[in-house]
PDB file of N, CA and C in Angstrom:
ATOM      1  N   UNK A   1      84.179  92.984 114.991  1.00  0.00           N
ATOM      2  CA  UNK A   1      85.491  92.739 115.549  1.00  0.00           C
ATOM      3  C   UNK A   1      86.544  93.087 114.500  1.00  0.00           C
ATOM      4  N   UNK A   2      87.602  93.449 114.645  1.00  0.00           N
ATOM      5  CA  UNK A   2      88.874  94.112 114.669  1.00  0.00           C
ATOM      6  C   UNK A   2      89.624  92.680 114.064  1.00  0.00           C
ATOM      7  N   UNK A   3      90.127  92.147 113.126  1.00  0.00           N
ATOM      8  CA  UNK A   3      91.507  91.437 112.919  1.00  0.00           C
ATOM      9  C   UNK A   3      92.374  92.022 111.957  1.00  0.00           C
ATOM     10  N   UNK A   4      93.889  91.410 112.582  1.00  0.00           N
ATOM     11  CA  UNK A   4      95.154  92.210 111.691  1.00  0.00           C
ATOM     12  C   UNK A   4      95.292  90.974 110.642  1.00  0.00           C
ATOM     13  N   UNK A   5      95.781  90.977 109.073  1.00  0.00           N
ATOM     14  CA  UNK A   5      95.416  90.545 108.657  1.00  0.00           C
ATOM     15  C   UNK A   5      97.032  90.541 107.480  1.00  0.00           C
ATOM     16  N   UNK A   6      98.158  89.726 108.091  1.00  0.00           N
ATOM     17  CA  UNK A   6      99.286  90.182 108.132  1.00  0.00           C
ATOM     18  C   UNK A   6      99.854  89.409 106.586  1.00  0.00           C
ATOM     19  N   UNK A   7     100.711  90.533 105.289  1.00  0.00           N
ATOM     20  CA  UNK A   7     101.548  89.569 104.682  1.00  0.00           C
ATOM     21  C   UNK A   7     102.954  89.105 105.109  1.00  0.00           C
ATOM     22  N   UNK A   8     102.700  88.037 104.869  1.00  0.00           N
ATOM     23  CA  UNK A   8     104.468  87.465 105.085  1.00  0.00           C
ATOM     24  C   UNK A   8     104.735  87.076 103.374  1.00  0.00           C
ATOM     25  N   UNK A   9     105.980  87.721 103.366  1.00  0.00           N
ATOM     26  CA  UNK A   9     106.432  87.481 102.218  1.00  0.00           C
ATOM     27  C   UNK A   9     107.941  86.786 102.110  1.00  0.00           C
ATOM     28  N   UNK A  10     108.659  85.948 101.344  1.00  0.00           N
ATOM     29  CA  UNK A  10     109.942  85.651 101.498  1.00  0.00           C
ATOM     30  C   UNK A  10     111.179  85.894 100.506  1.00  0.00           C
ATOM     31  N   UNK A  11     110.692  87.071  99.752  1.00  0.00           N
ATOM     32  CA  UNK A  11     111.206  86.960  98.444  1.00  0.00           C
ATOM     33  C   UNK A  11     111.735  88.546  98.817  1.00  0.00           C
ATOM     34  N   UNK A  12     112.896  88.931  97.563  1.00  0.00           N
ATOM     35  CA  UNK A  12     113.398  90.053  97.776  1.00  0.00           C
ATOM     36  C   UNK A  12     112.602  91.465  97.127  1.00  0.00           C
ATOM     37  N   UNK A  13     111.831  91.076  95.822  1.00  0.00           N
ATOM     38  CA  UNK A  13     110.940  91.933  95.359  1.00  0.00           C
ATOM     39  C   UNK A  13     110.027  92.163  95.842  1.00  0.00           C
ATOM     40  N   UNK A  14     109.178  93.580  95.665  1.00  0.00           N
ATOM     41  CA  UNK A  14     107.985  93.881  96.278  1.00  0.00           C
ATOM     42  C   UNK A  14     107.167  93.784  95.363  1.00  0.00           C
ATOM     43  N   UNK A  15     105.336  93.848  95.031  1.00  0.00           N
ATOM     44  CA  UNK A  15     104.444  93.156  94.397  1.00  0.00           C
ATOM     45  C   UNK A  15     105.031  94.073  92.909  1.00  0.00           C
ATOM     46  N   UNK A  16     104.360  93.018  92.045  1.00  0.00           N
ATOM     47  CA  UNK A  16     104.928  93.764  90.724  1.00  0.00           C
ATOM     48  C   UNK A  16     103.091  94.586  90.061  1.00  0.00           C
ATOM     49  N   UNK A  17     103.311  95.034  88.789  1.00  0.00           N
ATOM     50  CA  UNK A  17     102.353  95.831  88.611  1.00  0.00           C
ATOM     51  C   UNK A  17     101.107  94.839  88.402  1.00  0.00           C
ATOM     52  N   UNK A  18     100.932  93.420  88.276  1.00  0.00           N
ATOM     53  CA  UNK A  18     100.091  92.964  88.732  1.00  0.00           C
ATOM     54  C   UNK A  18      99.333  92.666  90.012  1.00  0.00           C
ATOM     55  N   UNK A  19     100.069  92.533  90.422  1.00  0.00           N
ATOM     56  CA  UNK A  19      99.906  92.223  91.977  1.00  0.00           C
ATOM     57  C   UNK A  19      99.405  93.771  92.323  1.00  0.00           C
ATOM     58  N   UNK A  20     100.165  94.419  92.196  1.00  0.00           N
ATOM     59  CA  UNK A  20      99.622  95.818  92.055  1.00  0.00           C
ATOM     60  C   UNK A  20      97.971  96.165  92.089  1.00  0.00           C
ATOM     61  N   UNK A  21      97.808  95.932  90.932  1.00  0.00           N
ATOM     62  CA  UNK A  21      96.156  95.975  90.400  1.00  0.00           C
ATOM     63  C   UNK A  21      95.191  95.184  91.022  1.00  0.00           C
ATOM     64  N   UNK A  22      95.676  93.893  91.503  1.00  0.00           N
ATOM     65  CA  UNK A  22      94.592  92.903  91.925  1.00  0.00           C
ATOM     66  C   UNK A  22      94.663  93.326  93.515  1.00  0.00           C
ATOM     67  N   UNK A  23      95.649  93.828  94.492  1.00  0.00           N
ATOM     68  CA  UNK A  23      95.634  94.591  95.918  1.00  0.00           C
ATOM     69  C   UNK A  23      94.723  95.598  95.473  1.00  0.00           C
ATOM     70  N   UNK A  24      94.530  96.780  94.282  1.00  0.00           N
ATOM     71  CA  UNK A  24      94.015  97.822  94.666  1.00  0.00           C
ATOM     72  C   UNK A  24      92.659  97.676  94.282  1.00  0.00           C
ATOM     73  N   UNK A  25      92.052  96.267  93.491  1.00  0.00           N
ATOM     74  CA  UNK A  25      90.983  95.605  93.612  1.00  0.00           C
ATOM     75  C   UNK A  25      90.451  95.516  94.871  1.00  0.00           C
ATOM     76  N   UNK A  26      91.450  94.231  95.510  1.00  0.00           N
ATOM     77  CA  UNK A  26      90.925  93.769  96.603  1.00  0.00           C
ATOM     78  C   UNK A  26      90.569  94.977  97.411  1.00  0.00           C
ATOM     79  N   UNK A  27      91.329  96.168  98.099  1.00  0.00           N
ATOM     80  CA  UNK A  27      91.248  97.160  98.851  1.00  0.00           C
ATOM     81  C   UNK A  27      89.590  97.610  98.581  1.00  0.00           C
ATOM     82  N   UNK A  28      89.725  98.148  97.039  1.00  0.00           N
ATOM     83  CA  UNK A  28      88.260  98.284  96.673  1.00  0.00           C
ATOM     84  C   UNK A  28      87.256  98.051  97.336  1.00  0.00           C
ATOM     85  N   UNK A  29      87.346  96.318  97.319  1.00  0.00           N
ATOM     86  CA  UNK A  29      85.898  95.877  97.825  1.00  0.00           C
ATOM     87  C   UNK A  29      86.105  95.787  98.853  1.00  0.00           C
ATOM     88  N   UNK A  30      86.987  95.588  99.784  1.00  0.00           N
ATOM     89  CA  UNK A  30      87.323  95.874 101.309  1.00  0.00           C
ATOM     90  C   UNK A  30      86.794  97.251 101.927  1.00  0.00           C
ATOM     91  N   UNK A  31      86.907  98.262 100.901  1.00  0.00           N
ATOM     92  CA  UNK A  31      85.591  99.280 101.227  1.00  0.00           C
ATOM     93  C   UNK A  31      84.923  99.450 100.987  1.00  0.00           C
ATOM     94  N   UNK A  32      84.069  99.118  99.946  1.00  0.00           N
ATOM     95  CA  UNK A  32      83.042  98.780  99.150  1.00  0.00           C
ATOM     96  C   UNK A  32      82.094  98.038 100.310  1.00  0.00           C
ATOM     97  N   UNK A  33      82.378  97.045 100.854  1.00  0.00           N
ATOM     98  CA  UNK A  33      81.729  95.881 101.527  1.00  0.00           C
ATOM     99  C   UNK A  33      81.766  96.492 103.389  1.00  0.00           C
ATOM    100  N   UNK A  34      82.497  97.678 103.338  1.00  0.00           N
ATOM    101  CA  UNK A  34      82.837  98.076 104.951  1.00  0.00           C
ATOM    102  C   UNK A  34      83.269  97.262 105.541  1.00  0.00           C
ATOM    103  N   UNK A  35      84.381  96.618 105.001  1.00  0.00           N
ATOM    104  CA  UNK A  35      85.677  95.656 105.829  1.00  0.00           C
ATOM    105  C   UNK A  35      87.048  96.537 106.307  1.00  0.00           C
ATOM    106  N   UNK A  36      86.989  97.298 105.020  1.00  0.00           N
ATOM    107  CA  UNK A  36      88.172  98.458 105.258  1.00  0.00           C
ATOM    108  C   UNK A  36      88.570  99.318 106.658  1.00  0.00           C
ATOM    109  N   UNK A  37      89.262  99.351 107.618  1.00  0.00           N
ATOM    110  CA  UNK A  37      89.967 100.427 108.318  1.00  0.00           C
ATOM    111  C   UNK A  37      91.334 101.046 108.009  1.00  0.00           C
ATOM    112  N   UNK A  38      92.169 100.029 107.719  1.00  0.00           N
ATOM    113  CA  UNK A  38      93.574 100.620 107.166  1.00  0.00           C
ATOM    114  C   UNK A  38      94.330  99.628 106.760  1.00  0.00           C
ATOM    115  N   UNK A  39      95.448  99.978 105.474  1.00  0.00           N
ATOM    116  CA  UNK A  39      96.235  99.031 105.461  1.00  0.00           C
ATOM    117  C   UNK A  39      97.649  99.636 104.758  1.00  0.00           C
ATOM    118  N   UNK A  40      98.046  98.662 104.638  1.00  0.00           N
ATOM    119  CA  UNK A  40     100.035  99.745 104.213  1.00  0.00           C
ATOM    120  C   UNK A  40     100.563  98.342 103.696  1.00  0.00           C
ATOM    121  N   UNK A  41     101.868  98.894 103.083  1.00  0.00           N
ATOM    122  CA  UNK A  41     103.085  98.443 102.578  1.00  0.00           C
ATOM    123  C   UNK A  41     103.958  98.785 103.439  1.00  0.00           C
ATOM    124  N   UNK A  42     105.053  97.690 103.471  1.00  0.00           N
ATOM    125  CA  UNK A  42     106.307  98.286 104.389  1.00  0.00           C
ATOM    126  C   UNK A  42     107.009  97.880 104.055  1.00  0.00           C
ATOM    127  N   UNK A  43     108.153  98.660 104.026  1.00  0.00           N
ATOM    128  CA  UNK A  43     109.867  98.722 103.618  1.00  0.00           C
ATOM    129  C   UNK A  43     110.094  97.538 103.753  1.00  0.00           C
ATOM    130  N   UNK A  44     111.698  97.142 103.005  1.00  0.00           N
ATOM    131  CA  UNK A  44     112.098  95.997 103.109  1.00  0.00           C
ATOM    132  C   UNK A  44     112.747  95.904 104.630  1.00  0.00           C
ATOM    133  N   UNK A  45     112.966  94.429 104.972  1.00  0.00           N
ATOM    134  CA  UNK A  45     113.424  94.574 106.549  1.00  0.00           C
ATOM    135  C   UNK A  45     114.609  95.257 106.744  1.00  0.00           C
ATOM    136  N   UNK A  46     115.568  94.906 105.883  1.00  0.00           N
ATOM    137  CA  UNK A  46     117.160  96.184 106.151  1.00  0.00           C
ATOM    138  C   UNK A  46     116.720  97.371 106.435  1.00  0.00           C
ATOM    139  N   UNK A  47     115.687  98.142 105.681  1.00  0.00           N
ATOM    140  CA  UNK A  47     115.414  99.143 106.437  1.00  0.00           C
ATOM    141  C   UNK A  47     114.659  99.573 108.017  1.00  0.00           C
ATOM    142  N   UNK A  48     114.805  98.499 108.848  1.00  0.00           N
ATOM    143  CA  UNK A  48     113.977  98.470 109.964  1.00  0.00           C
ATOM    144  C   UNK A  48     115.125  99.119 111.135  1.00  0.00           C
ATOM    145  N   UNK A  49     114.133  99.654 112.005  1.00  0.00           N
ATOM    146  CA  UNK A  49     115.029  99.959 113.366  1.00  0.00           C
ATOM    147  C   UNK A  49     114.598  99.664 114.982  1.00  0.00           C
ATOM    148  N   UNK A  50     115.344  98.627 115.081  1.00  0.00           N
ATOM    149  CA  UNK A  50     114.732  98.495 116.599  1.00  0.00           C
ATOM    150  C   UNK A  50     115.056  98.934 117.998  1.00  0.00           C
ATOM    151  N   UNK A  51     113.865  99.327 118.496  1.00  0.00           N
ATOM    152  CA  UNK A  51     114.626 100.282 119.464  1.00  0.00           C
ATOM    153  C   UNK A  51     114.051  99.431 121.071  1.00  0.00           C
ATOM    154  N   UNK A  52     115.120  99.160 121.994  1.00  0.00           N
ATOM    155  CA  UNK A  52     114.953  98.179 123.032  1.00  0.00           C
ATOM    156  C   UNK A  52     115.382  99.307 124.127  1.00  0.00           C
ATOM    157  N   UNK A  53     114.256  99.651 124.960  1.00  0.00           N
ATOM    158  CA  UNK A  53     114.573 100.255 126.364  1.00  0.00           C
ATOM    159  C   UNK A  53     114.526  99.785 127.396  1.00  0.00           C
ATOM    160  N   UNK A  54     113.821  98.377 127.712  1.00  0.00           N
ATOM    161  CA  UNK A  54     113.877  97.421 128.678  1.00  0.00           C
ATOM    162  C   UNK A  54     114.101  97.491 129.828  1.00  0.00           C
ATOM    163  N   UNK A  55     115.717  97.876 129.479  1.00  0.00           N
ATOM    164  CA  UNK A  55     116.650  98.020 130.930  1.00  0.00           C
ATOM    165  C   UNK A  55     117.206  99.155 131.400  1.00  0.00           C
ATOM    166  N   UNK A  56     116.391 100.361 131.158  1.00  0.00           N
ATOM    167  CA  UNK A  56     116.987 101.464 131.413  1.00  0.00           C
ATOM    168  C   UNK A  56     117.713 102.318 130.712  1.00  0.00           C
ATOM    169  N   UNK A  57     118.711 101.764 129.916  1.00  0.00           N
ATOM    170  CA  UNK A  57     119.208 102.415 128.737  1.00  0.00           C
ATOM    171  C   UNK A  57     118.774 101.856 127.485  1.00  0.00           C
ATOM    172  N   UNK A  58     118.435 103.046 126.427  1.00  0.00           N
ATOM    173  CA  UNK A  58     118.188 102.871 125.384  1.00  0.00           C
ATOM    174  C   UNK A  58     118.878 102.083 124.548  1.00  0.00           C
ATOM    175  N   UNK A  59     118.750 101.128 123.843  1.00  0.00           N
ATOM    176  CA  UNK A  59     119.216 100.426 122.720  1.00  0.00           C
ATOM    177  C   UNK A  59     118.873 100.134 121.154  1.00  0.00           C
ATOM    178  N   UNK A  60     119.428 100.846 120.471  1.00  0.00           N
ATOM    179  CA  UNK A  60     118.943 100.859 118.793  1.00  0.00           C
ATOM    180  C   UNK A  60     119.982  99.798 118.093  1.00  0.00           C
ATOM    181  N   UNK A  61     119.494  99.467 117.430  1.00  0.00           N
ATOM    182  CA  UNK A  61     119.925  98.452 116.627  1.00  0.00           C
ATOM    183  C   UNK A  61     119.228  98.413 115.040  1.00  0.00           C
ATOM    184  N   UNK A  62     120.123  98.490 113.972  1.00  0.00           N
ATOM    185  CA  UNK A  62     119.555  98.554 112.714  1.00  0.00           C
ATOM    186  C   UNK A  62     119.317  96.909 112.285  1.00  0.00           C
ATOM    187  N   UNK A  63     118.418  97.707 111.052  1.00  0.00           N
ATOM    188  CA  UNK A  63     118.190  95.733 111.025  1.00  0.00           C
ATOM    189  C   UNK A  63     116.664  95.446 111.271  1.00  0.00           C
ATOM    190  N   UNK A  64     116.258  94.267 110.777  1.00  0.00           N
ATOM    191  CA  UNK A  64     115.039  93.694 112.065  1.00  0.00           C
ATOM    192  C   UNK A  64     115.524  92.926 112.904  1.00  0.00           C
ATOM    193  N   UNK A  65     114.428  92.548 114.073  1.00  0.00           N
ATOM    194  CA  UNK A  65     114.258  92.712 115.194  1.00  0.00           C
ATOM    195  C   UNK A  65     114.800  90.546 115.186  1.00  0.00           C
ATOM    196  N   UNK A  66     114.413  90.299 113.853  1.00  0.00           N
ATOM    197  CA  UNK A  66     114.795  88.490 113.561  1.00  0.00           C
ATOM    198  C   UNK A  66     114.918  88.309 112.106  1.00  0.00           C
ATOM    199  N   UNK A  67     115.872  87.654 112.306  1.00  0.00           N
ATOM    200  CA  UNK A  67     117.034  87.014 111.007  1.00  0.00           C
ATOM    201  C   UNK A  67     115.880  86.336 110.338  1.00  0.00           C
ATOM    202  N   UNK A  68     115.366  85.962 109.505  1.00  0.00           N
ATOM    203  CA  UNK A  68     114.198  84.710 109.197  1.00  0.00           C
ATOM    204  C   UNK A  68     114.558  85.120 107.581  1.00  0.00           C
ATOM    205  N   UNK A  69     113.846  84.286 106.809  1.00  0.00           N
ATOM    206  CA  UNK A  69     114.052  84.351 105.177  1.00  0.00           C
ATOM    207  C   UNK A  69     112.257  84.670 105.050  1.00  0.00           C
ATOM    208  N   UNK A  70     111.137  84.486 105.806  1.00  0.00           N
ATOM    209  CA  UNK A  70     110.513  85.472 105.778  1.00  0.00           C
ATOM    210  C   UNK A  70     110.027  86.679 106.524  1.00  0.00           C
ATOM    211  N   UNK A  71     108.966  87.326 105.981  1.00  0.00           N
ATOM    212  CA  UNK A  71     109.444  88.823 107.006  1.00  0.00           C
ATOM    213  C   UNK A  71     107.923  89.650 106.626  1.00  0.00           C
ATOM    214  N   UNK A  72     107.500  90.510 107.408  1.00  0.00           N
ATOM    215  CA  UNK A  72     105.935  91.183 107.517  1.00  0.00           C
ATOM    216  C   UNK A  72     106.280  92.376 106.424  1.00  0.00           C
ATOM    217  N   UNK A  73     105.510  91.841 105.095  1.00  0.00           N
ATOM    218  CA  UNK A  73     105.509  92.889 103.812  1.00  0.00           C
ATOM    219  C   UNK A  73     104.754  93.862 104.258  1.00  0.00           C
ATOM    220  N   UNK A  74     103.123  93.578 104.458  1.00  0.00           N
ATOM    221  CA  UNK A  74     102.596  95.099 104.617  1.00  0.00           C
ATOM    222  C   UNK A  74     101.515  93.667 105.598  1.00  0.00           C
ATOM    223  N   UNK A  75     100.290  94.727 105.586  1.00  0.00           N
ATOM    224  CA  UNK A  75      99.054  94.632 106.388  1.00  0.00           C
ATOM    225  C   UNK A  75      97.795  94.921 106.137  1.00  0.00           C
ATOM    226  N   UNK A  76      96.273  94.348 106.334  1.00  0.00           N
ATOM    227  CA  UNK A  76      95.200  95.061 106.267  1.00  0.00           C
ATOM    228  C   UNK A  76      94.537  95.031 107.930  1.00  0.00           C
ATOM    229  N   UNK A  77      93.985  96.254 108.381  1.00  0.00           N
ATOM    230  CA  UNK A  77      93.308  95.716 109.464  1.00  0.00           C
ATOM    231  C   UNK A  77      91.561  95.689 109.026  1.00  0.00           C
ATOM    232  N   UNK A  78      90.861  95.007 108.914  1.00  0.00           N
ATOM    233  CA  UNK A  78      89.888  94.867 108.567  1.00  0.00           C
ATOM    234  C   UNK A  78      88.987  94.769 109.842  1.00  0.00           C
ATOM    235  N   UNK A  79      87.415  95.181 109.546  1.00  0.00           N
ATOM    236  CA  UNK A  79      86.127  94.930 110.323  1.00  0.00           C
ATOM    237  C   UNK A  79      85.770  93.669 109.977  1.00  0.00           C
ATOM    238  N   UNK A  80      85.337  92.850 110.722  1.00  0.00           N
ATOM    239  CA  UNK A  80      84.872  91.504 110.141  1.00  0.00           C
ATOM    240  C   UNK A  80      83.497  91.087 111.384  1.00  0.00           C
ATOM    241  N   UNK A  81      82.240  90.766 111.023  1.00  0.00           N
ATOM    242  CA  UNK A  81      81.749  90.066 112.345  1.00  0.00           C
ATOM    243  C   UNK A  81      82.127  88.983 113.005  1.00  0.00           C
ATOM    244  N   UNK A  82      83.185  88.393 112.012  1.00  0.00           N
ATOM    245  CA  UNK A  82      83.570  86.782 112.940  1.00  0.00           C
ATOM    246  C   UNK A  82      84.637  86.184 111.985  1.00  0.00           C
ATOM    247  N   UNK A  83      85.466  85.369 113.068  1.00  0.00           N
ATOM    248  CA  UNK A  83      86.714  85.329 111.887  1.00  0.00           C
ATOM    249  C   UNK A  83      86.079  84.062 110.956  1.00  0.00           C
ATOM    250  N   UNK A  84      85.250  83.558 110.530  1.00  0.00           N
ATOM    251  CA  UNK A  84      85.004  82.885 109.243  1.00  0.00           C
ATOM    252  C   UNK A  84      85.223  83.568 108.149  1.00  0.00           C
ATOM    253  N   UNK A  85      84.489  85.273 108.623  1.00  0.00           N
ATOM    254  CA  UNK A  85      84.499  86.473 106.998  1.00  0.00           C
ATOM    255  C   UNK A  85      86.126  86.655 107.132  1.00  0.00           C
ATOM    256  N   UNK A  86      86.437  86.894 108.531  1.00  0.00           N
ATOM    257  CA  UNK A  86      87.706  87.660 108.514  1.00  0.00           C
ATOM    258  C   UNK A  86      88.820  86.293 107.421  1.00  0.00           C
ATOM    259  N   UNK A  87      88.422  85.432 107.455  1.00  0.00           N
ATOM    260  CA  UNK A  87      89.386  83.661 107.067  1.00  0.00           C
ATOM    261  C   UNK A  87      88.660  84.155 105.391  1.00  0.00           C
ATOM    262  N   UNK A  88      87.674  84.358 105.199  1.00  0.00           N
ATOM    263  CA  UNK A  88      87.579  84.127 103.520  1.00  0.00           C
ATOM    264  C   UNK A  88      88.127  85.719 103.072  1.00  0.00           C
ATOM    265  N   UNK A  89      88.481  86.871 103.864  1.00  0.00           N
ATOM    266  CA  UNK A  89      88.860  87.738 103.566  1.00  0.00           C
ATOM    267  C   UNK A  89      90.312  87.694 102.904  1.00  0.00           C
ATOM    268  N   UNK A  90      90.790  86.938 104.330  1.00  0.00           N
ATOM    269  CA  UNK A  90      91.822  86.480 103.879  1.00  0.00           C
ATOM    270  C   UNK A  90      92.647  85.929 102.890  1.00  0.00           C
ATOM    271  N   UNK A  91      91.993  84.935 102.457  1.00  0.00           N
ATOM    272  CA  UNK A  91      92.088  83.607 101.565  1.00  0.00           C
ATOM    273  C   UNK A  91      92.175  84.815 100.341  1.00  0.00           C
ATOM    274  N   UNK A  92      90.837  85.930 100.065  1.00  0.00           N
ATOM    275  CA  UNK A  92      90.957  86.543  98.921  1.00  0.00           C
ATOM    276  C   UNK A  92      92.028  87.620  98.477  1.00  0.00           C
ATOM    277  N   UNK A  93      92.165  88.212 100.220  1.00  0.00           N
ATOM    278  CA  UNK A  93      93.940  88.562  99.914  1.00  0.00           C
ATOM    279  C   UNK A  93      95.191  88.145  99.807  1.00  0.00           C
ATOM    280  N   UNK A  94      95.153  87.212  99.903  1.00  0.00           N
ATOM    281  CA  UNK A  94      96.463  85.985  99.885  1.00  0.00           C
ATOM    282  C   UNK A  94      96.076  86.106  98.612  1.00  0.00           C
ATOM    283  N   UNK A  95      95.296  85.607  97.665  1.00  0.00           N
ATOM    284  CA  UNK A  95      95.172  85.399  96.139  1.00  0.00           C
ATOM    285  C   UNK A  95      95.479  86.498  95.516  1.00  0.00           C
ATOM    286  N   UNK A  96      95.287  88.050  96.073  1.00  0.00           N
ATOM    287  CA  UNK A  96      95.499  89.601  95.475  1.00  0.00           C
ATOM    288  C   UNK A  96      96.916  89.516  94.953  1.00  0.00           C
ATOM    289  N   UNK A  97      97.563  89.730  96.474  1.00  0.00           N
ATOM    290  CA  UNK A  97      99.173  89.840  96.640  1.00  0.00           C
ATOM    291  C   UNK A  97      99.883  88.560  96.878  1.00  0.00           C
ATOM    292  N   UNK A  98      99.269  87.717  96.046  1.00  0.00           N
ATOM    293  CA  UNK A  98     100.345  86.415  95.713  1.00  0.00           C
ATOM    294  C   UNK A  98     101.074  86.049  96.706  1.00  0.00           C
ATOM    295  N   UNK A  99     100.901  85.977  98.146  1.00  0.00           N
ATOM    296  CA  UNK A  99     101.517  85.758  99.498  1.00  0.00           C
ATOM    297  C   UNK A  99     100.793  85.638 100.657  1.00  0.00           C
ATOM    298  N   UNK A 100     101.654  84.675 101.573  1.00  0.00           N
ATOM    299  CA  UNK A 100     100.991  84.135 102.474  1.00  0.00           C
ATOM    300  C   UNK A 100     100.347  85.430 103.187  1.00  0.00           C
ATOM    301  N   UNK A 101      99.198  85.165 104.201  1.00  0.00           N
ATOM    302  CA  UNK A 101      98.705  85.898 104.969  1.00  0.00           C
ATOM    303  C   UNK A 101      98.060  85.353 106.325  1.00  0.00           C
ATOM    304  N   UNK A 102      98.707  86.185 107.365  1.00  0.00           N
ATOM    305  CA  UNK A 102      98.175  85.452 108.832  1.00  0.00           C
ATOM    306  C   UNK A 102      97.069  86.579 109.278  1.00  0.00           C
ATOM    307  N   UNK A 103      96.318  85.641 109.950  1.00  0.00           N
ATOM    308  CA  UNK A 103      95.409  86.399 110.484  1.00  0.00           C
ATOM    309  C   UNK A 103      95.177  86.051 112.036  1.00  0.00           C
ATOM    310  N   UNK A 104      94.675  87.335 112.479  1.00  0.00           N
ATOM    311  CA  UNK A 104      95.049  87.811 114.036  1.00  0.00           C
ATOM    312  C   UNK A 104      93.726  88.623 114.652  1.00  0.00           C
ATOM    313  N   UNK A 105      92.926  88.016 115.492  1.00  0.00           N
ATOM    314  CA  UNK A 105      92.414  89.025 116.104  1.00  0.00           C
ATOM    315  C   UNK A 105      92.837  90.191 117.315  1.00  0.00           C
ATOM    316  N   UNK A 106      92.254  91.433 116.788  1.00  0.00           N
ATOM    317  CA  UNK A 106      92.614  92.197 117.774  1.00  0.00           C
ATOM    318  C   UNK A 106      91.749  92.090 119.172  1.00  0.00           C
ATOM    319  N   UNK A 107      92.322  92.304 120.362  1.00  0.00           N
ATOM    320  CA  UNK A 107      91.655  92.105 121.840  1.00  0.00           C
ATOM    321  C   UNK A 107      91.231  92.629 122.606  1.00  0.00           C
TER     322      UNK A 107
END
């Protein structure tokens, strides 16, 4: 099974060169172990663009999509057989990149 495996971060900096090293650890054994499918960094939220078509006409709006003091840094989507691995996966990436991390199965 498939879970997204999300950072929330609340701070204005992005990981520093430690944090650095211990993500490109963790990633490591995330393929190492065949947990790995993909994962990223993402811009700070000012740089976001949301685009709402809903109602027929298009609507863009710069910005994110919600005001909050925290906000989705990056992501791993990982293979896991069951979310217990996918929960200690977790736990070991939360410890990488020094930030919270939610986890989500995909459906």
């Amino acid at each position: 099974m498939q879970y997204l495996l999300s950072v929330i971060h609340d701070g204005p900096s992005l990981a520093d060169p430690e944090e650095d090293a211990a993500i490109d650890v963790f990633n490591d054994r995330l393929r190492d172990e065949g947990h790995w499918v993909f994962a990223g960094g993402l811009g700070a939220p000012e740089a976001a663009t949301v685009i709402d078509n809903r109602g027929g006409e298009g609507m863009v709006t710069d910005g994110p999509f919600l005001e909050s003091k925290e906000y989705l840094a990056g992501f791993w989507i990982i293979e896991a057989p069951d979310v217990e691995v996918a929960l200690r996966l977790a736990h070991e990436g939360s410890r990488a990149c020094n930030r919270k991390v939610e986890v989500r199965p995909f459906m």
